[in-house]
Every structure is written in C-alpha cells, then in structure tokens.
PDB file of N, CA and C in Angstrom:
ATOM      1  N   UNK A   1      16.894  -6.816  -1.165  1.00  0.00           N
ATOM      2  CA  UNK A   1      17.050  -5.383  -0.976  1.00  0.00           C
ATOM      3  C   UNK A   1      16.643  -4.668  -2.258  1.00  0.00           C
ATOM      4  N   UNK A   2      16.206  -3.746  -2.255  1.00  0.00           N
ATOM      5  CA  UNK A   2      15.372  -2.635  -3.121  1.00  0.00           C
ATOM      6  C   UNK A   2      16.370  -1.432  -3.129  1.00  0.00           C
ATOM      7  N   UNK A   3      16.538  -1.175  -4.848  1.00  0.00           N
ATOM      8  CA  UNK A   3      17.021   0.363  -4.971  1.00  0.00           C
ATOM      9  C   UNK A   3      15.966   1.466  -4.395  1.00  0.00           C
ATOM     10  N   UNK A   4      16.602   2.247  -4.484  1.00  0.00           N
ATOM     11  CA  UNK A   4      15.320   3.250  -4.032  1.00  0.00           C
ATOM     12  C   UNK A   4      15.435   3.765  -5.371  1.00  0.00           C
ATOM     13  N   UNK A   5      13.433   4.392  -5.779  1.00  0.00           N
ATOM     14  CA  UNK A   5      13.139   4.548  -6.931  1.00  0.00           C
ATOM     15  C   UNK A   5      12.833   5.862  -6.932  1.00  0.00           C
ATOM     16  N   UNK A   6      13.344   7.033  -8.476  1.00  0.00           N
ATOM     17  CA  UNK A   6      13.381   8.054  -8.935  1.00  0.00           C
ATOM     18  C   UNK A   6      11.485   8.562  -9.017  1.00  0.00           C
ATOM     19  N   UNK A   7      10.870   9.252  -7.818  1.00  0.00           N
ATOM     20  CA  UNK A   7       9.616   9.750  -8.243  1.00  0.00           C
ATOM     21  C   UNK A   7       9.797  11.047  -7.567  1.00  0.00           C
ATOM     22  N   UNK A   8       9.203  11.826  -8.612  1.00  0.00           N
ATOM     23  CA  UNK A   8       8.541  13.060  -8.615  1.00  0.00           C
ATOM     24  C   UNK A   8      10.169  13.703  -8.145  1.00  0.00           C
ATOM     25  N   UNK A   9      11.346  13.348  -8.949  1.00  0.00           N
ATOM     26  CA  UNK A   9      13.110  14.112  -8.753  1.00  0.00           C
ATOM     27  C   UNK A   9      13.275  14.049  -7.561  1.00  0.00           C
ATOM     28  N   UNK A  10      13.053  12.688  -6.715  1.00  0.00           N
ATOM     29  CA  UNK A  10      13.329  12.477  -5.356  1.00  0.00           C
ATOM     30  C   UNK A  10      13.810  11.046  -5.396  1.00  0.00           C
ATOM     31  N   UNK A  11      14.687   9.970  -5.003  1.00  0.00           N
ATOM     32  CA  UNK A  11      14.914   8.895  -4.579  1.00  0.00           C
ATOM     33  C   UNK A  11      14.419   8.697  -3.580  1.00  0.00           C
ATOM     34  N   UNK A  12      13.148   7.575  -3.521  1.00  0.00           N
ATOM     35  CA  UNK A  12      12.195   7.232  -2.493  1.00  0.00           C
ATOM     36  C   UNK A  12      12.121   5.383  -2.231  1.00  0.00           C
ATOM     37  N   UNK A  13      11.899   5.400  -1.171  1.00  0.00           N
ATOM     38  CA  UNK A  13      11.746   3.592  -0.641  1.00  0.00           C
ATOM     39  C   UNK A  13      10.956   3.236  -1.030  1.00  0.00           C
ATOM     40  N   UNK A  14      10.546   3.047  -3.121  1.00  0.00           N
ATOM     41  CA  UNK A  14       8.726   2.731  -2.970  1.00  0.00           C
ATOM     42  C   UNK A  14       9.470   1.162  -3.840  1.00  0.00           C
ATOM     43  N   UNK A  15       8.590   0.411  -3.798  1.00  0.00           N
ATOM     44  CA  UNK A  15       8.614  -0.656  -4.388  1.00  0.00           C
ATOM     45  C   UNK A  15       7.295  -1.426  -4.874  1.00  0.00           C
ATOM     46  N   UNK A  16       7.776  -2.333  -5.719  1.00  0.00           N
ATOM     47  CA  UNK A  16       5.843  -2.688  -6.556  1.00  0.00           C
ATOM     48  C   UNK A  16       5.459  -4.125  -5.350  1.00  0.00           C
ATOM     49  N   UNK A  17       4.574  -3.922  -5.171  1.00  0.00           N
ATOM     50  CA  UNK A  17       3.328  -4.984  -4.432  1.00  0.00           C
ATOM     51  C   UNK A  17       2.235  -5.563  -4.959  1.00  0.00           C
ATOM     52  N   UNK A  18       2.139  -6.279  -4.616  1.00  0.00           N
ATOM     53  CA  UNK A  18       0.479  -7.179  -4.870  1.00  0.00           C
ATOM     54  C   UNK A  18      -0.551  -7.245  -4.132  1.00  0.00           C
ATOM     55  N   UNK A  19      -1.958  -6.773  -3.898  1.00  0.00           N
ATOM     56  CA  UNK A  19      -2.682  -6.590  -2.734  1.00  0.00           C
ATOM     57  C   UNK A  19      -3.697  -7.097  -3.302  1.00  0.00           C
ATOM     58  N   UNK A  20      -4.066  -8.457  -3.003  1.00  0.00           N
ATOM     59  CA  UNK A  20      -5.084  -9.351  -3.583  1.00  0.00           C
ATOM     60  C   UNK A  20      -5.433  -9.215  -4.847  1.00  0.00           C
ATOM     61  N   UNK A  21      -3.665  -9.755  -5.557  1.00  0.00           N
ATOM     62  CA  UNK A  21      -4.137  -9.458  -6.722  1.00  0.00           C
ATOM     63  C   UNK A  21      -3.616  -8.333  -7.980  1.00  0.00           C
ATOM     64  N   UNK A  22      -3.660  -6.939  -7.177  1.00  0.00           N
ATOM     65  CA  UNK A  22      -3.540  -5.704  -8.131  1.00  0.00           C
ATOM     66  C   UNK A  22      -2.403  -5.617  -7.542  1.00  0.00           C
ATOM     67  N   UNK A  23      -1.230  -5.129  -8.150  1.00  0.00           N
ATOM     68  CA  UNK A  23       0.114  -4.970  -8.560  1.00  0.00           C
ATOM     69  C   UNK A  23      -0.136  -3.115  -8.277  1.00  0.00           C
ATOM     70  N   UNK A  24       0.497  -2.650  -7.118  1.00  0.00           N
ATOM     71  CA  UNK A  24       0.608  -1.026  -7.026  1.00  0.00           C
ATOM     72  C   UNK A  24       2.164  -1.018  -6.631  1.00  0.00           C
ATOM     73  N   UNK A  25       2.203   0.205  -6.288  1.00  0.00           N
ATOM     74  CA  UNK A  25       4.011   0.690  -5.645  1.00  0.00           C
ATOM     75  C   UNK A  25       3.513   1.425  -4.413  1.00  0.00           C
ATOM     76  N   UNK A  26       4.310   0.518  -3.076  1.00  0.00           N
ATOM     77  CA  UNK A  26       3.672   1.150  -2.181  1.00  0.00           C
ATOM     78  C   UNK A  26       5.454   1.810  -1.398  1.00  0.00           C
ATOM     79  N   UNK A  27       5.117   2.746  -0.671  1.00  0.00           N
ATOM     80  CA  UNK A  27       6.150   3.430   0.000  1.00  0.00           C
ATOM     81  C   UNK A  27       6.957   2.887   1.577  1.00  0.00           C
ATOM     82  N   UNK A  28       7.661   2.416   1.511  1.00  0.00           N
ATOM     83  CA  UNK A  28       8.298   1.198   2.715  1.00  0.00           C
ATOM     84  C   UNK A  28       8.740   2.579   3.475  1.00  0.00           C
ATOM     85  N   UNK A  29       7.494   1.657   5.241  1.00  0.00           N
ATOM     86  CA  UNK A  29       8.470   2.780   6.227  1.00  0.00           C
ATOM     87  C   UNK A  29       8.673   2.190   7.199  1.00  0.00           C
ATOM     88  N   UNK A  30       9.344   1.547   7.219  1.00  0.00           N
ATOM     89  CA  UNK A  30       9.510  -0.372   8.182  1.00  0.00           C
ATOM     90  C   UNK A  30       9.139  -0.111   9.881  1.00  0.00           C
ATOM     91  N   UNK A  31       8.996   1.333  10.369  1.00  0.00           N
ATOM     92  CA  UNK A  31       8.822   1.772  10.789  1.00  0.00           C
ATOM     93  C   UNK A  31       7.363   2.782  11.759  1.00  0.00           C
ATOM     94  N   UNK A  32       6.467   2.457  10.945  1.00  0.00           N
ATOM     95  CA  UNK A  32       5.524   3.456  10.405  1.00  0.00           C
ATOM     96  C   UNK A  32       4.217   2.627  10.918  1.00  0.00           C
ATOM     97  N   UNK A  33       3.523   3.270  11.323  1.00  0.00           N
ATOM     98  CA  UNK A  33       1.942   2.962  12.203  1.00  0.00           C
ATOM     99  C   UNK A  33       1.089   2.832  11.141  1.00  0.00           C
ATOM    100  N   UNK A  34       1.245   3.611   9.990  1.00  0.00           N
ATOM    101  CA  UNK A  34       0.492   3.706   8.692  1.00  0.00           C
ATOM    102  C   UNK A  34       1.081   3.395   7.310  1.00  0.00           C
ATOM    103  N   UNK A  35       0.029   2.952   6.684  1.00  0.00           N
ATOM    104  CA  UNK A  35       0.476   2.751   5.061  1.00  0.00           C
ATOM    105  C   UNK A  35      -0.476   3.845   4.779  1.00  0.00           C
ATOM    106  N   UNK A  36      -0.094   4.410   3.415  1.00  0.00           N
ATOM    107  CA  UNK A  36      -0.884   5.376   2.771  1.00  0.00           C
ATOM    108  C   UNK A  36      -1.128   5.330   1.192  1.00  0.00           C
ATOM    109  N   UNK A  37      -2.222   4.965   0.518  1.00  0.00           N
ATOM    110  CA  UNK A  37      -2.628   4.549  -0.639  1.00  0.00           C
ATOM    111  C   UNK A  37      -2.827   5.790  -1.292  1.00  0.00           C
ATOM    112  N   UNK A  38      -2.424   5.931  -2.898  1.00  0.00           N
ATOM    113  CA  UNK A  38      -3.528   7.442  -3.311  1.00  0.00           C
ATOM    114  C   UNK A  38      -5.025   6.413  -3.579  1.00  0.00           C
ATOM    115  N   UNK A  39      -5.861   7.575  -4.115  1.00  0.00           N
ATOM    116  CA  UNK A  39      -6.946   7.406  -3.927  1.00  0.00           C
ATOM    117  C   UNK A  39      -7.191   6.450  -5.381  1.00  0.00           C
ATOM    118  N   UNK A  40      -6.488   6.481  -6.513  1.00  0.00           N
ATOM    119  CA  UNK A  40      -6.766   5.650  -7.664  1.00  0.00           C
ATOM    120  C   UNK A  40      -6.106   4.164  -7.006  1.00  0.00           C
ATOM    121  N   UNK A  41      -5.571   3.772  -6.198  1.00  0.00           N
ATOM    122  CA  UNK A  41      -4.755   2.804  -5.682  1.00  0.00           C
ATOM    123  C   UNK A  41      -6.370   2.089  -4.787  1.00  0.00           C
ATOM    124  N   UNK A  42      -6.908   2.973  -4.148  1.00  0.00           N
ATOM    125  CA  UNK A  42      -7.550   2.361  -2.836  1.00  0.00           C
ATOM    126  C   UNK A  42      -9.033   1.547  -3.765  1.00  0.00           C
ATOM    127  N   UNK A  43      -8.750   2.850  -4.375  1.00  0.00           N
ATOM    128  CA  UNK A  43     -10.047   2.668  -6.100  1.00  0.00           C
ATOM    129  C   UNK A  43     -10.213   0.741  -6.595  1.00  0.00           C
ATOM    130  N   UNK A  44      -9.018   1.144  -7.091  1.00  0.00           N
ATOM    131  CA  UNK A  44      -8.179  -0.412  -7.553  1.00  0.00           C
ATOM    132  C   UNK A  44      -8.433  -1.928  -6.763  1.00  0.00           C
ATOM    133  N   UNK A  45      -8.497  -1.614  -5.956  1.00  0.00           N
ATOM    134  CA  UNK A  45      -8.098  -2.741  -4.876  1.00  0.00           C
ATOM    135  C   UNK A  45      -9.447  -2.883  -3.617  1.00  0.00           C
ATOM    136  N   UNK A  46     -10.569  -2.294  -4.084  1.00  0.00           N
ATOM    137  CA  UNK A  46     -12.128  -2.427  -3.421  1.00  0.00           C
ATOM    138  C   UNK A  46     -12.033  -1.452  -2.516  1.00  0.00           C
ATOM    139  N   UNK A  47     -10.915  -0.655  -1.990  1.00  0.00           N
ATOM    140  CA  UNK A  47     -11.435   0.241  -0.608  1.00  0.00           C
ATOM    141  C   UNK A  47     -12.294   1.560  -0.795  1.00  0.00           C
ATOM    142  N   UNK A  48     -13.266   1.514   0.023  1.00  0.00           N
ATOM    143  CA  UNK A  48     -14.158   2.809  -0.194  1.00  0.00           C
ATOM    144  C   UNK A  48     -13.974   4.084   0.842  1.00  0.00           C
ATOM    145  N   UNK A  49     -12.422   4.476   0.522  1.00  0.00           N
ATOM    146  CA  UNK A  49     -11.813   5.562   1.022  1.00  0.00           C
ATOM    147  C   UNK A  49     -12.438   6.752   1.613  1.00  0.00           C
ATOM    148  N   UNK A  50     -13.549   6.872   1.247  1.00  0.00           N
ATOM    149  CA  UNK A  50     -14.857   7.551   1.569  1.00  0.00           C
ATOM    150  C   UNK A  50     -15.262   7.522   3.037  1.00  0.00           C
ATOM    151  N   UNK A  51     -15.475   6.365   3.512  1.00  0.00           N
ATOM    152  CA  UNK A  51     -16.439   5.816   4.748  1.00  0.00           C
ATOM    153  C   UNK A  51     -15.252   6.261   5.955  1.00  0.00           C
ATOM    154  N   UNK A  52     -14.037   6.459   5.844  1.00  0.00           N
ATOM    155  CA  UNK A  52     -12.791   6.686   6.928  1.00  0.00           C
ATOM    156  C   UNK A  52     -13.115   7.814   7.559  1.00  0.00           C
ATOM    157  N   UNK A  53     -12.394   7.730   8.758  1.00  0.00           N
ATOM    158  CA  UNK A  53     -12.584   8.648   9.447  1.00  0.00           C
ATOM    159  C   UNK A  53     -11.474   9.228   9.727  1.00  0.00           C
ATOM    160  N   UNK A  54     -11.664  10.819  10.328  1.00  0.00           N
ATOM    161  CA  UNK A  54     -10.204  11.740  10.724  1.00  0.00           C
ATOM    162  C   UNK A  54      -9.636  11.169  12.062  1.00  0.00           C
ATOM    163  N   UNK A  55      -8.151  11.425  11.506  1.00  0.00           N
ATOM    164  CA  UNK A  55      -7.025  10.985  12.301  1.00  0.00           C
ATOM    165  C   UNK A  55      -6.045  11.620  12.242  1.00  0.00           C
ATOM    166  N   UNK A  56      -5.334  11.659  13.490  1.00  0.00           N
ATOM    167  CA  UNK A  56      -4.105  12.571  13.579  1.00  0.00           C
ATOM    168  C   UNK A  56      -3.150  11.904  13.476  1.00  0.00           C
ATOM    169  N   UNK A  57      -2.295  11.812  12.380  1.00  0.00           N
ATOM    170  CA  UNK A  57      -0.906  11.315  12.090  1.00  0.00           C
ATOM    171  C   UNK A  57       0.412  12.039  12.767  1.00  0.00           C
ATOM    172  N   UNK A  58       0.783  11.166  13.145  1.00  0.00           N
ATOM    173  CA  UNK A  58       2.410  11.854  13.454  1.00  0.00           C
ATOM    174  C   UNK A  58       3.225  11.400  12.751  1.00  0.00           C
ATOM    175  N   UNK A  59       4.345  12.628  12.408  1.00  0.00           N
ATOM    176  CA  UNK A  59       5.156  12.162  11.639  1.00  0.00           C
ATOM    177  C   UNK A  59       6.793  12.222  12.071  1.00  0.00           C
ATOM    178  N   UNK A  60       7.217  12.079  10.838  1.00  0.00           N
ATOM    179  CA  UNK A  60       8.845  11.341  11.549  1.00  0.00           C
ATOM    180  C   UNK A  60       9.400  13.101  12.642  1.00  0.00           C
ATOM    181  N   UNK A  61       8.845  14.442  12.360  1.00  0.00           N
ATOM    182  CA  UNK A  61       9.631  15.292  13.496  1.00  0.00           C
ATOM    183  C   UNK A  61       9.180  15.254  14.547  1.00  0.00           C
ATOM    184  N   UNK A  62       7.885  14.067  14.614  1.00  0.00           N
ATOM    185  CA  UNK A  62       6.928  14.754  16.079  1.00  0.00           C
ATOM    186  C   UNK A  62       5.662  15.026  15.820  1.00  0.00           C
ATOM    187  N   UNK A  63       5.312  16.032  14.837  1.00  0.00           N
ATOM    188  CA  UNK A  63       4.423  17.145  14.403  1.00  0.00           C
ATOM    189  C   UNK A  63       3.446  15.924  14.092  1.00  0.00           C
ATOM    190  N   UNK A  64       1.985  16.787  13.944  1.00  0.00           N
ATOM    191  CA  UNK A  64       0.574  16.171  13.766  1.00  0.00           C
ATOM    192  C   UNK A  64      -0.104  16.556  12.402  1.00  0.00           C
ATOM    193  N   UNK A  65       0.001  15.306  11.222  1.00  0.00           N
ATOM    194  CA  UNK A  65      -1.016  15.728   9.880  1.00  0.00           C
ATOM    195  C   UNK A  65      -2.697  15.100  10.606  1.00  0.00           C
ATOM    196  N   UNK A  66      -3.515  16.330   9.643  1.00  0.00           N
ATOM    197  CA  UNK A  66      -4.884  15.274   9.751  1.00  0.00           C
ATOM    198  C   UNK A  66      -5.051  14.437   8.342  1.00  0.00           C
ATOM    199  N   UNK A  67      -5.547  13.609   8.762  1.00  0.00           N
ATOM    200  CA  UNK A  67      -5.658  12.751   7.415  1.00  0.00           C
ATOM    201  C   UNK A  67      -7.712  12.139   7.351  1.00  0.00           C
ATOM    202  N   UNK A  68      -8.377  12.482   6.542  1.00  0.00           N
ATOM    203  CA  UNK A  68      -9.697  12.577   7.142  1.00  0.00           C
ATOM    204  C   UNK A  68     -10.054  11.263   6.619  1.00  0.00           C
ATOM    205  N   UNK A  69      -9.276  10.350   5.844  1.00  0.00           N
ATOM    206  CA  UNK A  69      -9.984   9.513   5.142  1.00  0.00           C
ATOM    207  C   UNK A  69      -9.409   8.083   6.039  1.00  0.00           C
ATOM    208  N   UNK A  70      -8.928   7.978   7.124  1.00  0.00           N
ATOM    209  CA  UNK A  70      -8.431   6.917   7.524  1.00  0.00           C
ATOM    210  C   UNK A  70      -9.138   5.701   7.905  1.00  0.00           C
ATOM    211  N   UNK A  71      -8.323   4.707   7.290  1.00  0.00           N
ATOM    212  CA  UNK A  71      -9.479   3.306   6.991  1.00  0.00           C
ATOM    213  C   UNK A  71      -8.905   2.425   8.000  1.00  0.00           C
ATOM    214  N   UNK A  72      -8.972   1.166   8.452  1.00  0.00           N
ATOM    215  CA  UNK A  72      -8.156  -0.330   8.589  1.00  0.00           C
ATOM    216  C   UNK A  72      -8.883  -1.060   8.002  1.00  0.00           C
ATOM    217  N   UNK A  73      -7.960  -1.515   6.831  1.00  0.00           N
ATOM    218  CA  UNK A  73      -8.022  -2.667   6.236  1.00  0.00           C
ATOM    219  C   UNK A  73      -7.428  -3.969   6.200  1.00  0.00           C
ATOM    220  N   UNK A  74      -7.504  -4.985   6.331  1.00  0.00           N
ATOM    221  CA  UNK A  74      -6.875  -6.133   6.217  1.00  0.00           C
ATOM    222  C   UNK A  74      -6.762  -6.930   5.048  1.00  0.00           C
ATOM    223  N   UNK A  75      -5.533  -7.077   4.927  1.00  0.00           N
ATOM    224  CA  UNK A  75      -5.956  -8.173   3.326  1.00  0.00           C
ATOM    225  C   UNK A  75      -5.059  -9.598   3.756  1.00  0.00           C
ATOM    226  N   UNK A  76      -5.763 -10.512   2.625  1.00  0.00           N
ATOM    227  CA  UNK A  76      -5.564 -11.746   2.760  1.00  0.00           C
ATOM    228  C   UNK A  76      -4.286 -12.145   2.340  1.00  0.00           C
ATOM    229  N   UNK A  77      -4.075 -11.109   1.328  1.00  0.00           N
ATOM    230  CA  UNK A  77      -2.671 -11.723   0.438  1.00  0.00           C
ATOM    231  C   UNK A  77      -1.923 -10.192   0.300  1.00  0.00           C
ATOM    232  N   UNK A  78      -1.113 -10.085   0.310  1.00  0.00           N
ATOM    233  CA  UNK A  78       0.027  -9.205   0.181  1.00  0.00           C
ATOM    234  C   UNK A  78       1.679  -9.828  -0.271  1.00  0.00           C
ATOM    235  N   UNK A  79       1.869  -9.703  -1.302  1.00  0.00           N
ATOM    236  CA  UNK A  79       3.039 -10.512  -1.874  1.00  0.00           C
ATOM    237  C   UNK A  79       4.229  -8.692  -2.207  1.00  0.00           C
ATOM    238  N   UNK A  80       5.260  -8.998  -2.210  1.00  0.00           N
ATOM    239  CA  UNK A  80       6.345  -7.949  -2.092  1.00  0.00           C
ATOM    240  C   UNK A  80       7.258  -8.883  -3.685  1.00  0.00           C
ATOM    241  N   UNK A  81       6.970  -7.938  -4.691  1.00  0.00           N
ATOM    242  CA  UNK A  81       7.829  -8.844  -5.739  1.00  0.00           C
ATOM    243  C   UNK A  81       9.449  -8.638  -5.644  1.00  0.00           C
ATOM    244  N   UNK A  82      10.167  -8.893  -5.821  1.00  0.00           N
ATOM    245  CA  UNK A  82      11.838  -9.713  -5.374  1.00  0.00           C
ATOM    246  C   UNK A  82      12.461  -9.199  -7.014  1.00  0.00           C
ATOM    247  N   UNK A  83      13.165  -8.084  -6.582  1.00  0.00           N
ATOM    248  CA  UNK A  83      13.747  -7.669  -7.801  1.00  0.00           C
ATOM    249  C   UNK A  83      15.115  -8.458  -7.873  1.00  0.00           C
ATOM    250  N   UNK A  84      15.827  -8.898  -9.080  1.00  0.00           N
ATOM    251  CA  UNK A  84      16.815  -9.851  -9.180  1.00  0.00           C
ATOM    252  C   UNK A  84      17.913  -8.476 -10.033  1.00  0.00           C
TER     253      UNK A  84
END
C-alpha cells in the first residue's frame, strides 16, 4: 500500500514506476480506461505523443474531456516499486 503523495498542495494516488526501464510517477486509478503521461514523461520513454489521435474521455462525474493526443501503447515491462 502507497501513501498518497503531496503534489501541486493536493494529496494524490501517484506513485514511482518503471516503464522499460525509466523510473516516472504515474497517477493510480485502479479504475480508469486511461493512463495519462505529461509530455516530458512520453518524451522519456520513446512515445511520439504527436502521431495520437482525438478522443473523448469521460470522467469520474460523467462529463466528456477531449484529449487530442491519444496513443495505445504497450510495454513489455512495467515494474511498480514497493515502498517499505
């Protein structure tokens, strides 16, 4: 189990990951149709955030974001590091 971590004067579900490799903090929504990278993250880790296409997200009230850059990616390795 994971504290939830102090970003931007909010307590949020993010925790650090490994995605072939590069070590980011991604946002747990155990729940959730989507993961969402910033763009120095997607940078990092080979995705060319660029080539995605628009998509309508729903979110937790219902309501519809567009999001224009939406990718599927698959990775080989994804490790979740185990805070003690």
């Amino acid at each position: 189990m994971f504290p939830y971590t102090l970003h931007k004067h909010y307590l949020m579900p993010i925790i650090p990951i490994l995605i072939e490799a590069h070590k980011l903090w991604a946002f747990v929504d155990s729940g959730a149709t989507f993961s969402i990278l910033s763009i120095d993250d997607a940078h990092r880790i080979g995705i060319d955030w660029e080539k995605g296409r628009r998509q309508m997200i729903v979110v937790g009230d219902g309501s519809f974001i567009p999001n224009d850059h939406a990718r599927r990616v698959t990775f080989q390795q994804i490790l979740i590091e185990k805070r003690v």
